[in-house]
C-alpha atoms as a PDB file:
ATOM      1  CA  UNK A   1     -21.322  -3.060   6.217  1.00  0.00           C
ATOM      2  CA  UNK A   2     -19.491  -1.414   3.343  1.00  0.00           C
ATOM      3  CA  UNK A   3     -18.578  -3.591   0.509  1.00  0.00           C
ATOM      4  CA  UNK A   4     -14.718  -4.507   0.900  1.00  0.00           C
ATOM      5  CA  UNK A   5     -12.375  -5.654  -1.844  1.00  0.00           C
ATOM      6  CA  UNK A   6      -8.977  -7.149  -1.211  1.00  0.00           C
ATOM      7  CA  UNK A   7      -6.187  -6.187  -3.496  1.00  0.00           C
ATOM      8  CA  UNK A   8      -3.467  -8.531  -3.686  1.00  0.00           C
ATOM      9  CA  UNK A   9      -0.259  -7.143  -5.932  1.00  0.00           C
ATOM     10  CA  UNK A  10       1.917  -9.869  -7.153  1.00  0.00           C
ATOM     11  CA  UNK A  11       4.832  -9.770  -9.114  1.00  0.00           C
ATOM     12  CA  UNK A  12       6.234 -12.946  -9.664  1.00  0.00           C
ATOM     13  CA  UNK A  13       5.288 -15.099  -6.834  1.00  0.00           C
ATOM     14  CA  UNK A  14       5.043 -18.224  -8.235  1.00  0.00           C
ATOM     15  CA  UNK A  15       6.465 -19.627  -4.790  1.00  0.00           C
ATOM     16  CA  UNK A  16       3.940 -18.393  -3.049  1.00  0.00           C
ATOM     17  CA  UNK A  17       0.942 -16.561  -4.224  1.00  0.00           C
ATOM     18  CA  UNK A  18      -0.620 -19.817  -3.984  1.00  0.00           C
ATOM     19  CA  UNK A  19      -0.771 -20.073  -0.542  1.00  0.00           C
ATOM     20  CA  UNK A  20      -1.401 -16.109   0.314  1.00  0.00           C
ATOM     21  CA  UNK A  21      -4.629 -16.505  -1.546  1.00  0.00           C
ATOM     22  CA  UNK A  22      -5.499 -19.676   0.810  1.00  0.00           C
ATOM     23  CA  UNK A  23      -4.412 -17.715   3.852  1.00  0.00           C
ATOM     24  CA  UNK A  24      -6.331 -15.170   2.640  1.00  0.00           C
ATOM     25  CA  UNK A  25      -9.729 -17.201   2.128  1.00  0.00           C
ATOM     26  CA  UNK A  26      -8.793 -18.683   5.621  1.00  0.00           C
ATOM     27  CA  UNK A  27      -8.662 -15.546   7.356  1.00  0.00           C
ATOM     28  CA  UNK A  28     -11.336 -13.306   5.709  1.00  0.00           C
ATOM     29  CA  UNK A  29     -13.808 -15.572   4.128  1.00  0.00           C
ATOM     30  CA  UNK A  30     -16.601 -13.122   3.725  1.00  0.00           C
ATOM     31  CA  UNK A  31     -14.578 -10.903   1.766  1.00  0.00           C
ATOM     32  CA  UNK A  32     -13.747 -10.698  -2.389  1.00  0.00           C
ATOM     33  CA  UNK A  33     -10.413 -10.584  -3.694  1.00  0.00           C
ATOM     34  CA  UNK A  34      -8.412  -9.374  -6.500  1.00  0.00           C
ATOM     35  CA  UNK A  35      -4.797 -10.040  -7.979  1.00  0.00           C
ATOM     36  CA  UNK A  36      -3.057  -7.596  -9.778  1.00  0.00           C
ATOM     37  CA  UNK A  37      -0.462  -9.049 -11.711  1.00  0.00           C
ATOM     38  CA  UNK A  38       2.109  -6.744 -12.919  1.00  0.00           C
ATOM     39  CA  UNK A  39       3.302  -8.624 -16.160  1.00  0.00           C
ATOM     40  CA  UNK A  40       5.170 -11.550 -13.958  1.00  0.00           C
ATOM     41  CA  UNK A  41       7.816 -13.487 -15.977  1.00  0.00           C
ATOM     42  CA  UNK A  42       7.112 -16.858 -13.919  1.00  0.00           C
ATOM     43  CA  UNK A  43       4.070 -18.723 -13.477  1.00  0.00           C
ATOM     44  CA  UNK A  44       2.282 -16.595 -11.185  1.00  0.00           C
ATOM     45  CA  UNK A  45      -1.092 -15.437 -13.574  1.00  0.00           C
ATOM     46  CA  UNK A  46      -1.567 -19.346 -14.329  1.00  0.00           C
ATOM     47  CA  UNK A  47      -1.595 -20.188 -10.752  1.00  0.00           C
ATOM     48  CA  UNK A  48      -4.528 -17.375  -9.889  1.00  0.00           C
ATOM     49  CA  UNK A  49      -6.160 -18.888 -13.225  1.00  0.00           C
ATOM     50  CA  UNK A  50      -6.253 -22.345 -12.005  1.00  0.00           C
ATOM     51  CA  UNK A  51      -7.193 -21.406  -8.848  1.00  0.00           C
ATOM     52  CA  UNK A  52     -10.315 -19.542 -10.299  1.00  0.00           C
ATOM     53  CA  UNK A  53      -9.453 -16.117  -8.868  1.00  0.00           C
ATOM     54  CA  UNK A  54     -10.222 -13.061 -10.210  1.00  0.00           C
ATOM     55  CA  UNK A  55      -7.188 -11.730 -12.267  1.00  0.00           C
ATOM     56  CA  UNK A  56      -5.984  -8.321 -14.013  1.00  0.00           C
ATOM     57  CA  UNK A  57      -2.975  -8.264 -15.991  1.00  0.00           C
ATOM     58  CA  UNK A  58      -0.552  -5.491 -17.006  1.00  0.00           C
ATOM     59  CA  UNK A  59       1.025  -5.949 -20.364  1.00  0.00           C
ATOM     60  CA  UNK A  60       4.425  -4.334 -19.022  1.00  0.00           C
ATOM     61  CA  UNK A  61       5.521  -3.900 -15.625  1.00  0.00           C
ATOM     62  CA  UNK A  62       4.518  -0.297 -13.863  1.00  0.00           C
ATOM     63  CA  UNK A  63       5.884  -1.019 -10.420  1.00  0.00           C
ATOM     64  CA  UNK A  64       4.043  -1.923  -6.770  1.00  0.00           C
ATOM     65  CA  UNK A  65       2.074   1.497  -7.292  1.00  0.00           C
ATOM     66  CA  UNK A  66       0.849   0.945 -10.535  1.00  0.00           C
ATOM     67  CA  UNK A  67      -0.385  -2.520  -9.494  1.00  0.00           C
ATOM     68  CA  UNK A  68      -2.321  -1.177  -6.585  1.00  0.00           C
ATOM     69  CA  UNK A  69      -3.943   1.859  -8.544  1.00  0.00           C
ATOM     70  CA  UNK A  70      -5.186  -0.689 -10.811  1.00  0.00           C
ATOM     71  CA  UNK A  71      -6.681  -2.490  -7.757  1.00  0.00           C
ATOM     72  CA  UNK A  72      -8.660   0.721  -6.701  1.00  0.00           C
ATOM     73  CA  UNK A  73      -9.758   1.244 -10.226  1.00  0.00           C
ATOM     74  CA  UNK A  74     -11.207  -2.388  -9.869  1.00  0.00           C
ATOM     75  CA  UNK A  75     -12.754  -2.023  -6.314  1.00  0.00           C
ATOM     76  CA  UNK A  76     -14.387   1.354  -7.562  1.00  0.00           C
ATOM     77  CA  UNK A  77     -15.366  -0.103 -10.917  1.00  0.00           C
ATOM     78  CA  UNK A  78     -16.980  -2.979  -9.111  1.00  0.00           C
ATOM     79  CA  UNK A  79     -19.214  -1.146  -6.185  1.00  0.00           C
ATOM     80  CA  UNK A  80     -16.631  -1.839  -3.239  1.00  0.00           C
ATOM     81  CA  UNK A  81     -16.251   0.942  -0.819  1.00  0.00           C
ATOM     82  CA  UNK A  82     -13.136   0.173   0.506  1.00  0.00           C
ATOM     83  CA  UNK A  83     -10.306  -1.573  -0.552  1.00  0.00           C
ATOM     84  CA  UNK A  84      -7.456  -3.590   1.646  1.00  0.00           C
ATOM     85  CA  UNK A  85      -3.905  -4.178   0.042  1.00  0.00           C
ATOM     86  CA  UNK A  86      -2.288  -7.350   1.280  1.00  0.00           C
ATOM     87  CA  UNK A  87       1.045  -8.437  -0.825  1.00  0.00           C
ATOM     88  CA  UNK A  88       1.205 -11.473  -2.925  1.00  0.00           C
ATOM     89  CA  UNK A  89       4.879 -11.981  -0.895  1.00  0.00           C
ATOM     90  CA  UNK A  90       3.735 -13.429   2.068  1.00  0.00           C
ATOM     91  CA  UNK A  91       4.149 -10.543   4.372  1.00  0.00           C
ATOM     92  CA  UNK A  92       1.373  -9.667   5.349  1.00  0.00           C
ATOM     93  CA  UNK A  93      -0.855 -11.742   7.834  1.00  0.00           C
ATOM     94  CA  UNK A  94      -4.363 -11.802   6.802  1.00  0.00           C
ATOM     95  CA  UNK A  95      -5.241 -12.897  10.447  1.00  0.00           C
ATOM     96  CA  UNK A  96      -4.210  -9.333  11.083  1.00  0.00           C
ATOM     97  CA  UNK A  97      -6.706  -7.162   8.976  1.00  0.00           C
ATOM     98  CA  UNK A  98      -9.398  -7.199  11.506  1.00  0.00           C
ATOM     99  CA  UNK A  99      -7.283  -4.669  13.297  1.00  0.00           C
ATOM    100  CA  UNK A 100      -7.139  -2.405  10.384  1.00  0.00           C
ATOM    101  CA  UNK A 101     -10.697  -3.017   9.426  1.00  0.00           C
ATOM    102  CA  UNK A 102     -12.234  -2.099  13.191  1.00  0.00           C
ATOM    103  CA  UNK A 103     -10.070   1.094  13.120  1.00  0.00           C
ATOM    104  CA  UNK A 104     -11.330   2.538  10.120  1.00  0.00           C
ATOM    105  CA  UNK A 105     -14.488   2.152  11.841  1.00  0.00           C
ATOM    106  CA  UNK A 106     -13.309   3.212  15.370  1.00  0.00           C
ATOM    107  CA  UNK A 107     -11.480   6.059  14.277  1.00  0.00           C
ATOM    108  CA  UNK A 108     -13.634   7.107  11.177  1.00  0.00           C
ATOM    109  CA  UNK A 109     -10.328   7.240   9.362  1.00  0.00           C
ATOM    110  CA  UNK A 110      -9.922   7.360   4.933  1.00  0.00           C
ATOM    111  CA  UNK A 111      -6.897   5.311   5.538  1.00  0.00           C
ATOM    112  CA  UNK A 112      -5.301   2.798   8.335  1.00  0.00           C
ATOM    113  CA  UNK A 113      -1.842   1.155   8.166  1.00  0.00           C
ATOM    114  CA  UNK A 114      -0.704  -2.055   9.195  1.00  0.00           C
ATOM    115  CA  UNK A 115       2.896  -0.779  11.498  1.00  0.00           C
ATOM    116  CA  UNK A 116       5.493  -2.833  12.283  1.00  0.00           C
ATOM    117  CA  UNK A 117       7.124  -0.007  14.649  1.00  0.00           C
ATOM    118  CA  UNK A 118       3.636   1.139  16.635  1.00  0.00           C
ATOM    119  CA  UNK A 119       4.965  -1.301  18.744  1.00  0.00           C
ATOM    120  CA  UNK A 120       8.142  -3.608  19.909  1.00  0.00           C
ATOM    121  CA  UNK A 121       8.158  -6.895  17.984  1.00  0.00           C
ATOM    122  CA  UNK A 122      10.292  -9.125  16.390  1.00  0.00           C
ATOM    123  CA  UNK A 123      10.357  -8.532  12.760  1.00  0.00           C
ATOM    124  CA  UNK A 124      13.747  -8.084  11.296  1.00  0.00           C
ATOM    125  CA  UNK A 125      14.632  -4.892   9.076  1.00  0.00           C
ATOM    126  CA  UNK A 126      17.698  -3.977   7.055  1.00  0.00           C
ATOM    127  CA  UNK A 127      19.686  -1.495   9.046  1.00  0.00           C
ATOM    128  CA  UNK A 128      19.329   0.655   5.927  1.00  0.00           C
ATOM    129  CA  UNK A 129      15.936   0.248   4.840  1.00  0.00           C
ATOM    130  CA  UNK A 130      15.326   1.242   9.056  1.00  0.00           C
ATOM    131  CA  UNK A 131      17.308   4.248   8.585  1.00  0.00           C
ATOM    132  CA  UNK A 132      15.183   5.587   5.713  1.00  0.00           C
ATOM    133  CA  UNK A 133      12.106   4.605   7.123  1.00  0.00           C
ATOM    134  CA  UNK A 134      12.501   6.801  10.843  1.00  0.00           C
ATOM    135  CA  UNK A 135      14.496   9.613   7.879  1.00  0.00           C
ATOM    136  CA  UNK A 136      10.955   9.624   6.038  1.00  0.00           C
ATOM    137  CA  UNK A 137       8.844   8.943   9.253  1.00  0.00           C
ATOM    138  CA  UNK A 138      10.911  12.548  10.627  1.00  0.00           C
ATOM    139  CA  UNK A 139      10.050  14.288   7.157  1.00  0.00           C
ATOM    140  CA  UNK A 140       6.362  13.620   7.069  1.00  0.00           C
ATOM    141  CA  UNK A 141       5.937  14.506  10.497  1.00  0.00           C
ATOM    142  CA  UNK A 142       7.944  17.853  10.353  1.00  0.00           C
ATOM    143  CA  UNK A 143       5.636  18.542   6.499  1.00  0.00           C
ATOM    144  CA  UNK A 144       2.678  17.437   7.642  1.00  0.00           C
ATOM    145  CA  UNK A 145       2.360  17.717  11.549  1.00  0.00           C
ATOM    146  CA  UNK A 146       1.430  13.971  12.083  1.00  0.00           C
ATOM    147  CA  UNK A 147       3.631  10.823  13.265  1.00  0.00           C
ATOM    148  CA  UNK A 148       3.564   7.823  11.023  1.00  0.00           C
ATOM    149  CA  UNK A 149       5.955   5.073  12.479  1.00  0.00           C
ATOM    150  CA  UNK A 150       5.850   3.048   9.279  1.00  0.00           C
ATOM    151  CA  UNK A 151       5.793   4.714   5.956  1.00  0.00           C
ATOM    152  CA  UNK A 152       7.118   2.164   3.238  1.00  0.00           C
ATOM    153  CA  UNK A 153       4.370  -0.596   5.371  1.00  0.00           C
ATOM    154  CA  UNK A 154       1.886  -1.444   2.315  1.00  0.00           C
ATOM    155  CA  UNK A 155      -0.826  -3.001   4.556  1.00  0.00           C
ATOM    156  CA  UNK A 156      -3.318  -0.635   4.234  1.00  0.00           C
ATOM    157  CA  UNK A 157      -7.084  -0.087   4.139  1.00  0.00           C
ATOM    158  CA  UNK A 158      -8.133   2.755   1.979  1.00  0.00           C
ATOM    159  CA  UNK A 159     -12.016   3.803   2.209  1.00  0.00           C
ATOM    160  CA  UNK A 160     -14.166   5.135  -0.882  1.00  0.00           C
ATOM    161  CA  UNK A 161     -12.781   9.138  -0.806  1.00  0.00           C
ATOM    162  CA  UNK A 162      -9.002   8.230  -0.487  1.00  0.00           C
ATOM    163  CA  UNK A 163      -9.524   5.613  -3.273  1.00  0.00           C
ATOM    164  CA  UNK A 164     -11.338   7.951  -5.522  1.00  0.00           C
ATOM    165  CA  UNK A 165      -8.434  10.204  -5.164  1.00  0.00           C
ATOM    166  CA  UNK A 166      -5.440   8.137  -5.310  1.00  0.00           C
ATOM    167  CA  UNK A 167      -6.932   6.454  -8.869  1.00  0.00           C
ATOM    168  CA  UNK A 168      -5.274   9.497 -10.374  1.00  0.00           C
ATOM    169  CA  UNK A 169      -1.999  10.383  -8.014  1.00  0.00           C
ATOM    170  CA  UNK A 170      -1.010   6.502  -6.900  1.00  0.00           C
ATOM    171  CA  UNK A 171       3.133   6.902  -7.577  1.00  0.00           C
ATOM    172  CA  UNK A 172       3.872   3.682  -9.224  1.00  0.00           C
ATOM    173  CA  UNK A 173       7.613   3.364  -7.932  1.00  0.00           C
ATOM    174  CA  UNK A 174       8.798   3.467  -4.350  1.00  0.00           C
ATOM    175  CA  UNK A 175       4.905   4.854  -3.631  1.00  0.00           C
ATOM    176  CA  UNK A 176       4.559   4.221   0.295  1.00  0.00           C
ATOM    177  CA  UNK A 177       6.341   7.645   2.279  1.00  0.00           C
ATOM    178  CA  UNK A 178       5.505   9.739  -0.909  1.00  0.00           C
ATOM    179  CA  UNK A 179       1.636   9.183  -0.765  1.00  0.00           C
ATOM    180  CA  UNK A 180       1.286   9.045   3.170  1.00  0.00           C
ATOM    181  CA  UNK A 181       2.590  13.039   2.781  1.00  0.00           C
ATOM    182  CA  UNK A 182       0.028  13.678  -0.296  1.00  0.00           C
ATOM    183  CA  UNK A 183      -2.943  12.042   1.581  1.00  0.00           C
ATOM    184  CA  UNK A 184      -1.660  14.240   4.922  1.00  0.00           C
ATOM    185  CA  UNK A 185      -1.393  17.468   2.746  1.00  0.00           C
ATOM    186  CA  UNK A 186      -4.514  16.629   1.062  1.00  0.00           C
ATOM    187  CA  UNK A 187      -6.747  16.797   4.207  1.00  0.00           C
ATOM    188  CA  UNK A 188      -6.955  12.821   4.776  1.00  0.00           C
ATOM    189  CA  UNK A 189      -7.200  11.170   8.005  1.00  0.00           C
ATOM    190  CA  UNK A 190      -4.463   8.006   8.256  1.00  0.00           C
ATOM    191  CA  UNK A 191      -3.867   5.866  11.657  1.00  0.00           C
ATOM    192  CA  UNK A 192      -1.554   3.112  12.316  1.00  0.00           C
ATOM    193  CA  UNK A 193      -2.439  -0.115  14.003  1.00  0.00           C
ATOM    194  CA  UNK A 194      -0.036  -2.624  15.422  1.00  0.00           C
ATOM    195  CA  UNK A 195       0.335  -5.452  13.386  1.00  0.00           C
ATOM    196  CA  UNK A 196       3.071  -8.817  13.358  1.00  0.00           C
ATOM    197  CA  UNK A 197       4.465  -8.641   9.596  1.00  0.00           C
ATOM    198  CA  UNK A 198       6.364 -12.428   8.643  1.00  0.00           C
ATOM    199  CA  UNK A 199       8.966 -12.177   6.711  1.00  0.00           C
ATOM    200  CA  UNK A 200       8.825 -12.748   2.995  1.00  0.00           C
ATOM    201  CA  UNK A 201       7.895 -16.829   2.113  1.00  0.00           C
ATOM    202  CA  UNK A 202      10.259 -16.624  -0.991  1.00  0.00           C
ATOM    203  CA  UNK A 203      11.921 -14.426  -3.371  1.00  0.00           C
ATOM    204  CA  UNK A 204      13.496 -10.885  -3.417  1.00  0.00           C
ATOM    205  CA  UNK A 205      12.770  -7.335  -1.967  1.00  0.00           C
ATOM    206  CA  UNK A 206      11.795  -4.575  -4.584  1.00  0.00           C
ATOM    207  CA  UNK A 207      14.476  -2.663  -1.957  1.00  0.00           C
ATOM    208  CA  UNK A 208      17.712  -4.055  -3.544  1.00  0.00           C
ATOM    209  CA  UNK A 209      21.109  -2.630  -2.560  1.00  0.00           C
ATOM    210  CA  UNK A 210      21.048  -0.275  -5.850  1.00  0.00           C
ATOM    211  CA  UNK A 211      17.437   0.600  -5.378  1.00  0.00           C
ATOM    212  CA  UNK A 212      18.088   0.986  -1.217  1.00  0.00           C
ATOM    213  CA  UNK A 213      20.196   3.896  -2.236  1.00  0.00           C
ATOM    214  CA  UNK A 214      18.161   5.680  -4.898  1.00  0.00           C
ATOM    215  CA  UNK A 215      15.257   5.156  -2.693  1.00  0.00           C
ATOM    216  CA  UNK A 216      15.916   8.387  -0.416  1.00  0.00           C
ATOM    217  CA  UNK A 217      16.820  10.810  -3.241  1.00  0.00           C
ATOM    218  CA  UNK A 218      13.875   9.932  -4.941  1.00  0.00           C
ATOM    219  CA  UNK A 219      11.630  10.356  -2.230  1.00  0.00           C
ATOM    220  CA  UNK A 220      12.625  13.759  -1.617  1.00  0.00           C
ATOM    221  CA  UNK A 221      13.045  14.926  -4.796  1.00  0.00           C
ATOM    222  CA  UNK A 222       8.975  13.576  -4.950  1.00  0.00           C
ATOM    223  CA  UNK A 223       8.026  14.506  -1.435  1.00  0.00           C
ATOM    224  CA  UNK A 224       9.235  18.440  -2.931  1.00  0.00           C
ATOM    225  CA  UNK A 225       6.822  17.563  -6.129  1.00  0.00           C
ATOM    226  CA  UNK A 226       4.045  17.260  -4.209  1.00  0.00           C
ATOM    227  CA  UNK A 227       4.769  20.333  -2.011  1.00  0.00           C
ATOM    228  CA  UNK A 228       5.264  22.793  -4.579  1.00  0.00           C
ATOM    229  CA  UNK A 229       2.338  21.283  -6.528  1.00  0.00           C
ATOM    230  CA  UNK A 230      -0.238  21.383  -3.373  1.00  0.00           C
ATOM    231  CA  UNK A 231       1.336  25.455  -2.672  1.00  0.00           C
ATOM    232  CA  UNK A 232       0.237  25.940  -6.676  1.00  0.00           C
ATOM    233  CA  UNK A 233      -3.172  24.377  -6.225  1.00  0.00           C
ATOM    234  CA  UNK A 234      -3.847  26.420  -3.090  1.00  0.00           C
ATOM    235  CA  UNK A 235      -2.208  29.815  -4.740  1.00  0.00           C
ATOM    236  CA  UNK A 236      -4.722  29.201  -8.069  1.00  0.00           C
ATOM    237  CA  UNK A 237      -7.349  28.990  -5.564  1.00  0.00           C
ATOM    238  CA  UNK A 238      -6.692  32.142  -3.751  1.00  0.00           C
ATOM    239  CA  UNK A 239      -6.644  33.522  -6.942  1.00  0.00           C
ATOM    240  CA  UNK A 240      -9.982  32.512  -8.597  1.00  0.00           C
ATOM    241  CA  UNK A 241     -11.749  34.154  -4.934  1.00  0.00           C
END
């Protein structure tokens, strides 16, 4: 079996990054773990260091996908050949990642995503944040040609060739719809799984009311970045043959 790293992103979770790291042991004993703390203004690197966990700390803040590059740069520093992001927020139930594990191996897929949307269930979402998510879900499908349900869900498993390439294109703000398209448009194979997301245990949503709003325009304006810059790649290449 492929070494497998877990990559747990915090940003201060003092509240509860205790007890995601328990869950986590719980639930997936046979498996190493890392936190990436992205310069937390609370308490939350002293927890992990009194709880003996591994720990890598950012000097400044570089946002959820600067935290989780750093977490594949650790996994492939270390020897792991895949790496699983669960959320140092609570959200995501570690009793769950079986699912995502066995259908990387079912499917042979470089990356498989927790979905809250694959099927009915009861978690709640924001009527806006649910909006953008089936606006971005339309866009990838109509750019790329495949249906993801659940674009902004950050319970994933990445294996060793989508982590060697997203050490150098992880977005570090707002990353989720924006790198589903690049790993699509870069030849990747992605699947969804069904899986029962809690809600948060305690504090705030990087998706503010401000941030809700910029959210779309950014994604586009990034979604046409990476378009224009895969055309150019492919347009070089024709050229050097």
């Amino acid at each position: 079996m492929d070494k497998l790293l877990i990559v747990v992103p915090a940003c201060n979770e003092e509240d509860c990054i205790e007890l995601v790291i328990r869950d986590i042991h719980k639930h997936l004993p046979s498996y190493d773990l890392v936190v990436i703390d992205d310069a937390s203004t609370d308490s939350t690197p002293e927890i992990i260091r009194r709880m003996w966990e591994p720990l890598v700390s950012h000097p400044i803040n570089i946002g959820a996908g600067g935290a989780i590059e750093t977490g594949l740069k650790y996994a492939l520093k270390n020897g792991y050949k895949k790496a699983l992001v669960i959320d140092g927020d609570g959200q995501h139930d570690p009793s769950e990642a079986y699912k995502l594990i066995n259908a990387m191996e079912k499917n042979t897929a470089d990356v498989v995503i927790g979905s809250r949307f694959v099927e009915a269930n009861n978690y709640s979402t924001p009527f806006a944040r649910k909006t953008g998510i089936l606006l971005f879900s339309f866009i990838t499908l109509l750019i790329s040609g495949t249906k993801i349900a659940d674009v902004t869900s950050g319970f994933r498993l990445y294996n060793l060739n989508a982590m060697r390439f997203l050490i150098n294109e992880y977005p570090a703000d707002f990353p989720d719809a924006e790198t589903i398209i690049l790993l699509l448009l870069s030849g990747f194979k992605l699947v969804e799984v069904p899986v029962i997301l809690r809600q948060r245990l305690s504090g705030q949503s990087m998706y503010t009311i401000s941030r809700s709003i910029y959210y779309p325009f950014k994604v586009i304006v990034a979604i046409i970045a990476v378009i224009l810059r895969k055309l150019l790649i492919k347009r070089g290449g024709e050229h050097v043959n």
